[in-house]
N, C-alpha and C. Protein backbone atom coordinates (compact mmCIF):
# COMPACT_ATOMS: atom_id res chain seq x y z
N UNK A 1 5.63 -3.93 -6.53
CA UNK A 1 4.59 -4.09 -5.55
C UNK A 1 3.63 -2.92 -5.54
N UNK A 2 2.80 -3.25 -4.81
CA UNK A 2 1.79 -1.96 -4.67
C UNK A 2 2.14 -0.72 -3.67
N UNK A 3 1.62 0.47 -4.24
CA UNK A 3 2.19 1.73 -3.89
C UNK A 3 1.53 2.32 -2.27
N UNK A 4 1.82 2.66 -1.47
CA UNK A 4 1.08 2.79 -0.12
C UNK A 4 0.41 3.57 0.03
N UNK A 5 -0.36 4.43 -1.21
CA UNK A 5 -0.80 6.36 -1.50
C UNK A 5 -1.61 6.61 -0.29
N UNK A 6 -1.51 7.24 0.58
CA UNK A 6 -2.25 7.88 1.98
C UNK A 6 -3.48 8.52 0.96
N UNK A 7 -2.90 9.24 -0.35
CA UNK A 7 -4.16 10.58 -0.55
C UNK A 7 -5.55 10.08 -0.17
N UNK A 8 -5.88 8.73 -0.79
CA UNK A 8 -7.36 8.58 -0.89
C UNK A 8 -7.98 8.85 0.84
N UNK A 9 -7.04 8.07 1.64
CA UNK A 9 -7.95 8.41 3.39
C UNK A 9 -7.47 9.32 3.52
N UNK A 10 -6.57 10.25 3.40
CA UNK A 10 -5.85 11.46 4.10
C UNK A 10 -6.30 12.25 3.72
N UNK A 11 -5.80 12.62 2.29
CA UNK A 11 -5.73 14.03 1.69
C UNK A 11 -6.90 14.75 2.34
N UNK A 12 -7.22 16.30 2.16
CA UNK A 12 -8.00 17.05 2.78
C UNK A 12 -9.14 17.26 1.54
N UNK A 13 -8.99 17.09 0.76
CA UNK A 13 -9.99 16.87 -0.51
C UNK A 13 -11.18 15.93 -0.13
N UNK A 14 -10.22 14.44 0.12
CA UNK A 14 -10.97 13.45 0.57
C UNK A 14 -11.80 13.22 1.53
N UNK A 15 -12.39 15.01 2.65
CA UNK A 15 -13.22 14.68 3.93
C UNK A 15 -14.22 14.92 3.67
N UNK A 16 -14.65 15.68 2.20
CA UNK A 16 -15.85 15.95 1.83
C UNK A 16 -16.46 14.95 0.28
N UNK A 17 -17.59 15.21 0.53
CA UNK A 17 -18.76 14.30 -0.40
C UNK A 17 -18.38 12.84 -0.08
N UNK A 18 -18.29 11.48 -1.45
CA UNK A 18 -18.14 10.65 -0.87
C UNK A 18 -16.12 10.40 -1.26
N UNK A 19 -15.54 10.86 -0.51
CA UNK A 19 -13.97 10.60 -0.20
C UNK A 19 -13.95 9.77 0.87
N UNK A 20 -12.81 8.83 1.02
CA UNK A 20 -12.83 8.21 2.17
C UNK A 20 -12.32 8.59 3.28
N UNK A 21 -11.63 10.19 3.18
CA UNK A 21 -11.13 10.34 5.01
C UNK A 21 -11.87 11.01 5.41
N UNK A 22 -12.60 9.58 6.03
CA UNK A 22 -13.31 9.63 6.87
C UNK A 22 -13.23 10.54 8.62
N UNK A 23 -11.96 10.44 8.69
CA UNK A 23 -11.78 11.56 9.90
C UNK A 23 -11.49 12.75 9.72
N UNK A 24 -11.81 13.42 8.29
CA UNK A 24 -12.49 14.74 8.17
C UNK A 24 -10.42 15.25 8.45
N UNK A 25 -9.47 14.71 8.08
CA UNK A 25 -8.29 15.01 8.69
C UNK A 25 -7.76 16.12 7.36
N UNK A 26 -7.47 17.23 8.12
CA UNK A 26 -6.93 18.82 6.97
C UNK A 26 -5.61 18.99 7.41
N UNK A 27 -4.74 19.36 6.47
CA UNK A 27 -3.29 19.42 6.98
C UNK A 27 -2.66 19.98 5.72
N UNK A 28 -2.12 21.10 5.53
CA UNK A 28 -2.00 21.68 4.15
C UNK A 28 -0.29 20.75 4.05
N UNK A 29 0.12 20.56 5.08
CA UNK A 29 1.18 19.96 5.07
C UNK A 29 1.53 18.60 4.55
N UNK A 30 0.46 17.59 4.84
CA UNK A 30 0.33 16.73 4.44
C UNK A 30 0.04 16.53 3.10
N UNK A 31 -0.77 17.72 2.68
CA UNK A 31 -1.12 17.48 1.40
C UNK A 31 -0.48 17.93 0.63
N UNK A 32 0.33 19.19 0.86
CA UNK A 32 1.90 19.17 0.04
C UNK A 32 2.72 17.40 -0.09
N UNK A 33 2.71 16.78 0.93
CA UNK A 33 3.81 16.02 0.63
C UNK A 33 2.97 14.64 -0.06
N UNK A 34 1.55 14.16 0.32
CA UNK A 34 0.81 13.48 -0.66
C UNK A 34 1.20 13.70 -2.34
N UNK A 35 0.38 15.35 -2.10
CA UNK A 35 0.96 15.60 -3.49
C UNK A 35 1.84 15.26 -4.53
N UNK A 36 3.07 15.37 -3.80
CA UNK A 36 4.55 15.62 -4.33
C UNK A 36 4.75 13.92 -4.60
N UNK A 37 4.28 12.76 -3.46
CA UNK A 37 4.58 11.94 -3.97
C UNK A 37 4.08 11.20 -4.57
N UNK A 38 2.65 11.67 -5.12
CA UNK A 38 2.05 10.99 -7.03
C UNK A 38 2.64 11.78 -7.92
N UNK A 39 3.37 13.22 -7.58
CA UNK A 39 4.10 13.61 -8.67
C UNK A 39 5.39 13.08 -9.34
N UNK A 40 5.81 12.31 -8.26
CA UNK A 40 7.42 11.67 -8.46
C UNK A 40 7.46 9.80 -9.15
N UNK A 41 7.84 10.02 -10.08
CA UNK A 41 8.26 8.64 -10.29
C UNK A 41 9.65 7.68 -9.41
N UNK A 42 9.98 8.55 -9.10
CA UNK A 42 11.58 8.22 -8.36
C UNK A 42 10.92 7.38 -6.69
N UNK A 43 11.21 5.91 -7.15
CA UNK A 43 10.53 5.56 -5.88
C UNK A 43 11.29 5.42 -4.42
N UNK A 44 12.78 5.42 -4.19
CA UNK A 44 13.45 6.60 -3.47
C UNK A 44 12.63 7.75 -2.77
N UNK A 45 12.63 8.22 -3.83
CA UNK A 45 11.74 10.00 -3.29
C UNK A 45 10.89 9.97 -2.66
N UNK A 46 9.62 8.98 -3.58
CA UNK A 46 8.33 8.48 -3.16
C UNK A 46 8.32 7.85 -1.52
N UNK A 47 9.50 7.30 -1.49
CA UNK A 47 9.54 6.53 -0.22
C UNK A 47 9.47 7.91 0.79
N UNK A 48 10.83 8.15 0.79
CA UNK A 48 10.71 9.26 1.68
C UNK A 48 9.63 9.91 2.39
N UNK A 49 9.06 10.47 0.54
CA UNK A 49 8.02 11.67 0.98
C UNK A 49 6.88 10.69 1.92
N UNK A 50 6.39 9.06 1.76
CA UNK A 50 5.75 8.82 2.77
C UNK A 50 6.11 8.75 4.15
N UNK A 51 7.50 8.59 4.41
CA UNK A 51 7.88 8.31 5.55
C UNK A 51 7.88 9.65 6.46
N UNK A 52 7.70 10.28 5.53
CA UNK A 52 7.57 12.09 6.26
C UNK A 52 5.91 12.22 6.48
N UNK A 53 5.33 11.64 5.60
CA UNK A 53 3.93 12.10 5.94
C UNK A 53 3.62 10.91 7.17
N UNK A 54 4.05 9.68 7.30
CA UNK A 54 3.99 8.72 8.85
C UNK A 54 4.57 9.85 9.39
N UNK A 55 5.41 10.50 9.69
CA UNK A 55 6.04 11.18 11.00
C UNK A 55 4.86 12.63 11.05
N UNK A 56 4.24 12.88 10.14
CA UNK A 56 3.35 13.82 10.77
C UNK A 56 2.01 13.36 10.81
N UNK A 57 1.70 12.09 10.26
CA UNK A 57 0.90 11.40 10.86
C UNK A 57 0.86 11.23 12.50
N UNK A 58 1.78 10.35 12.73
CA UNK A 58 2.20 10.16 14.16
C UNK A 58 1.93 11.37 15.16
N UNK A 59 2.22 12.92 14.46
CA UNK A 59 2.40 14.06 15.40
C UNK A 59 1.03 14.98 15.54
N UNK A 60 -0.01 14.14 14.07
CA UNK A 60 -0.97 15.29 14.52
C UNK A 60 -2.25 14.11 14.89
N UNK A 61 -1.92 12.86 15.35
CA UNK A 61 -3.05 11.80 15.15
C UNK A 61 -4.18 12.30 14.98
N UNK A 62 -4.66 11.67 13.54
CA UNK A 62 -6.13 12.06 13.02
C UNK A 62 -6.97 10.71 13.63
N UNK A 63 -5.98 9.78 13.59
CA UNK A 63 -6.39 8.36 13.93
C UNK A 63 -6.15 7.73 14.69
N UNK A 64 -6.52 6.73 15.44
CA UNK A 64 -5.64 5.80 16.20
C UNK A 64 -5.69 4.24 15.48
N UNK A 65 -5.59 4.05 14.90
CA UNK A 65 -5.78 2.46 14.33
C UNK A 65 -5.51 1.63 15.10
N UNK A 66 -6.69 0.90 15.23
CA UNK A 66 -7.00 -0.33 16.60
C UNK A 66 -7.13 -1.89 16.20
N UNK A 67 -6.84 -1.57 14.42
CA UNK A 67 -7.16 -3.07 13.71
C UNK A 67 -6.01 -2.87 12.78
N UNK A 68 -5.12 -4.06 11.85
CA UNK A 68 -4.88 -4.08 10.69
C UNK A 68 -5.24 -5.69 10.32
N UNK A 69 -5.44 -5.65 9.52
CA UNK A 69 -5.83 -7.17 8.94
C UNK A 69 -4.83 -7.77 8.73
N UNK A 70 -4.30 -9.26 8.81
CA UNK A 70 -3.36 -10.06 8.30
C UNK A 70 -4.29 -10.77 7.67
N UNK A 71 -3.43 -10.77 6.45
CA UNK A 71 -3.89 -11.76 5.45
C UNK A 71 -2.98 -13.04 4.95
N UNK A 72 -3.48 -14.31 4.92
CA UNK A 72 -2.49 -15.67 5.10
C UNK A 72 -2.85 -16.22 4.06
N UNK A 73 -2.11 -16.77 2.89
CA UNK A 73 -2.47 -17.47 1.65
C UNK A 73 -1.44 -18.72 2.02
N UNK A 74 -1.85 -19.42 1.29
CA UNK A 74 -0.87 -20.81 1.15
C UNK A 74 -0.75 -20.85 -0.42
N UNK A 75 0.53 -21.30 -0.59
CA UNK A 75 0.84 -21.45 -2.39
C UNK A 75 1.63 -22.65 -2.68
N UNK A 76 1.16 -23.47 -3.24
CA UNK A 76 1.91 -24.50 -4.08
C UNK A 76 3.37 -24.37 -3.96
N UNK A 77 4.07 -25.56 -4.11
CA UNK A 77 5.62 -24.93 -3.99
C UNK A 77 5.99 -25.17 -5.66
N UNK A 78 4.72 -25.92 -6.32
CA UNK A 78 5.25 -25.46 -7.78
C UNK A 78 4.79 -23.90 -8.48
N UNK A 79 4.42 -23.11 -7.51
CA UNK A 79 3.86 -21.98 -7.92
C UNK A 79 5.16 -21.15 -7.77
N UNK A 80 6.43 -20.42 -8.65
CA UNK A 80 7.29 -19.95 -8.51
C UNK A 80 6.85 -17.81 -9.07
N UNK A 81 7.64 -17.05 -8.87
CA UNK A 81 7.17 -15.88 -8.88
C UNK A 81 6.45 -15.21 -7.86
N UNK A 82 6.12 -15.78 -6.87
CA UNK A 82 5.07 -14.78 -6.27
C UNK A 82 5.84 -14.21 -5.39
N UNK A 83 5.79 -12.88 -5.05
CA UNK A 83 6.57 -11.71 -4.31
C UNK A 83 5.65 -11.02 -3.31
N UNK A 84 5.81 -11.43 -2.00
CA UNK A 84 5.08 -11.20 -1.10
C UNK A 84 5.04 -9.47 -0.58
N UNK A 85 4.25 -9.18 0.04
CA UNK A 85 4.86 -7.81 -0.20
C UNK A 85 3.21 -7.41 0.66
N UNK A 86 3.28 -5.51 0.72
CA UNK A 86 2.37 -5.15 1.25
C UNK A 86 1.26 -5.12 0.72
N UNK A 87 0.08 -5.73 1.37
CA UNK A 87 -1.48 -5.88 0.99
C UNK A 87 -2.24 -5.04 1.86
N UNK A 88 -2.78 -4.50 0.78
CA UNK A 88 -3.73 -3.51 0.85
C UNK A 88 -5.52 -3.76 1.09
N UNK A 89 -5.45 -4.80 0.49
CA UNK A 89 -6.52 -5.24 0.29
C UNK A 89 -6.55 -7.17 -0.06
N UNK A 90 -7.30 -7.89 -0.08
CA UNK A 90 -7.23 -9.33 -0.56
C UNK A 90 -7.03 -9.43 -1.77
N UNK A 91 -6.83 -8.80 -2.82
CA UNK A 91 -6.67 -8.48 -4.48
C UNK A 91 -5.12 -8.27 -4.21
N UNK A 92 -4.59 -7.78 -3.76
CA UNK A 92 -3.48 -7.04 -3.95
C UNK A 92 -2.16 -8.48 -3.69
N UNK A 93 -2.82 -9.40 -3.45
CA UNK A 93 -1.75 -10.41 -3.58
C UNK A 93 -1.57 -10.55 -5.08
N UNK A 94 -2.53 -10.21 -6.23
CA UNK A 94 -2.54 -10.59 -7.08
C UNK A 94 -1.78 -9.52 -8.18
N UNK A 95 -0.98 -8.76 -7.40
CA UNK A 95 -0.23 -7.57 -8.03
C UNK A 95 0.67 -8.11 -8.95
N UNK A 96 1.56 -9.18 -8.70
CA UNK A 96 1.93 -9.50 -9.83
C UNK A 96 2.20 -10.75 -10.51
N UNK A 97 1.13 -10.94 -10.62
CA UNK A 97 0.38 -12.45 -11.13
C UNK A 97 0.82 -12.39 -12.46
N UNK A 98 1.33 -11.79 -13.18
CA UNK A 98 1.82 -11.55 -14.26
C UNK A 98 3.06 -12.18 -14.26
N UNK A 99 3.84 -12.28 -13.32
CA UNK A 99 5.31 -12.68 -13.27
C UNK A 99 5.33 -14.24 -12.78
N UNK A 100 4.01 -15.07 -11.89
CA UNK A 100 3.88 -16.01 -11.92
C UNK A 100 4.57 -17.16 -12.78
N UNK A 101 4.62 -18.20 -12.57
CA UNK A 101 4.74 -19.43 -13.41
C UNK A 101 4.33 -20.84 -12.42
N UNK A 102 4.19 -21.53 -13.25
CA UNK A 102 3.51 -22.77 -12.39
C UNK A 102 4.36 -24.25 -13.71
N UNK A 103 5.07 -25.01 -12.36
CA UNK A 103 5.26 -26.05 -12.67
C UNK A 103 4.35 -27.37 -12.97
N UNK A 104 4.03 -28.02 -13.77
CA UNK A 104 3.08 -28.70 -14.37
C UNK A 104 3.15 -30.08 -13.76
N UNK A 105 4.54 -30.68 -14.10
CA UNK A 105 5.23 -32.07 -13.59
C UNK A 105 5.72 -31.57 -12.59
N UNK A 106 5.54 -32.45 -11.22
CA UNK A 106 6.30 -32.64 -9.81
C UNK A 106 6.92 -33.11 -10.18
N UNK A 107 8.35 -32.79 -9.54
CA UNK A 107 9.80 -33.57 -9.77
C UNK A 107 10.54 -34.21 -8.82
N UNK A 108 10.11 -35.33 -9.77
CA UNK A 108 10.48 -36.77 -9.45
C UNK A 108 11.72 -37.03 -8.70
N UNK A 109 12.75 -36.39 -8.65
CA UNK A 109 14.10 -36.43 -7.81
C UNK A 109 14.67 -37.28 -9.05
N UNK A 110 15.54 -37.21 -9.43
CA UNK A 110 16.55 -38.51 -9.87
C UNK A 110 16.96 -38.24 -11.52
């Protein structure tokens, strides 16, 4: 599935020119643990290190988020493979469209 990377809105890199954190948010702390988790392949680790940067999210609110989008697809039930998972964006259903398969003939029962 797709990876949850805070750096692009968070990181402190990202408050200047055109970056997207947009709330100008600096935290040398945060950006140690951003860091650390595009350095790690171990997605274990990776997990963690985000679940530490939510808890100092939570403690230094840069943000208050007042929206998240739900996004609702409908899929064929001959459409087998698709792995629902976190969306990031309306593309991101299409993460692994690669693993897809699609039944051709409806089956007939019998």
């Amino acid at each position: 599935g797709a990876d949850p990377d805070p750096y692009p809105a968070w990181h402190s890199s990202q408050a200047i020119g055109d970056g997207r954190n947009l709330a100008a948010y600096t935290s040398d702390e945060a950006d140690a643990i951003m860091e650390a988790a595009r350095q790690t392949t171990a997605l274990e680790a990776r997990r963690d290190l985000y679940v530490q940067f939510q808890e100092l999210f939570v403690q230094d609110i840069p943000s208050v988020p007042l929206y998240y989008p739900v996004y609702t697809y409908f899929v064929s039930s001959r459409v087998d493979g698709i792995e629902p998972g976190v969306l990031f964006t309306p593309a991101s259903r299409f993460a692994n469209v690669h693993e897809w398969t699609a039944s051709l003939m409806p089956d007939l029962g019998g």
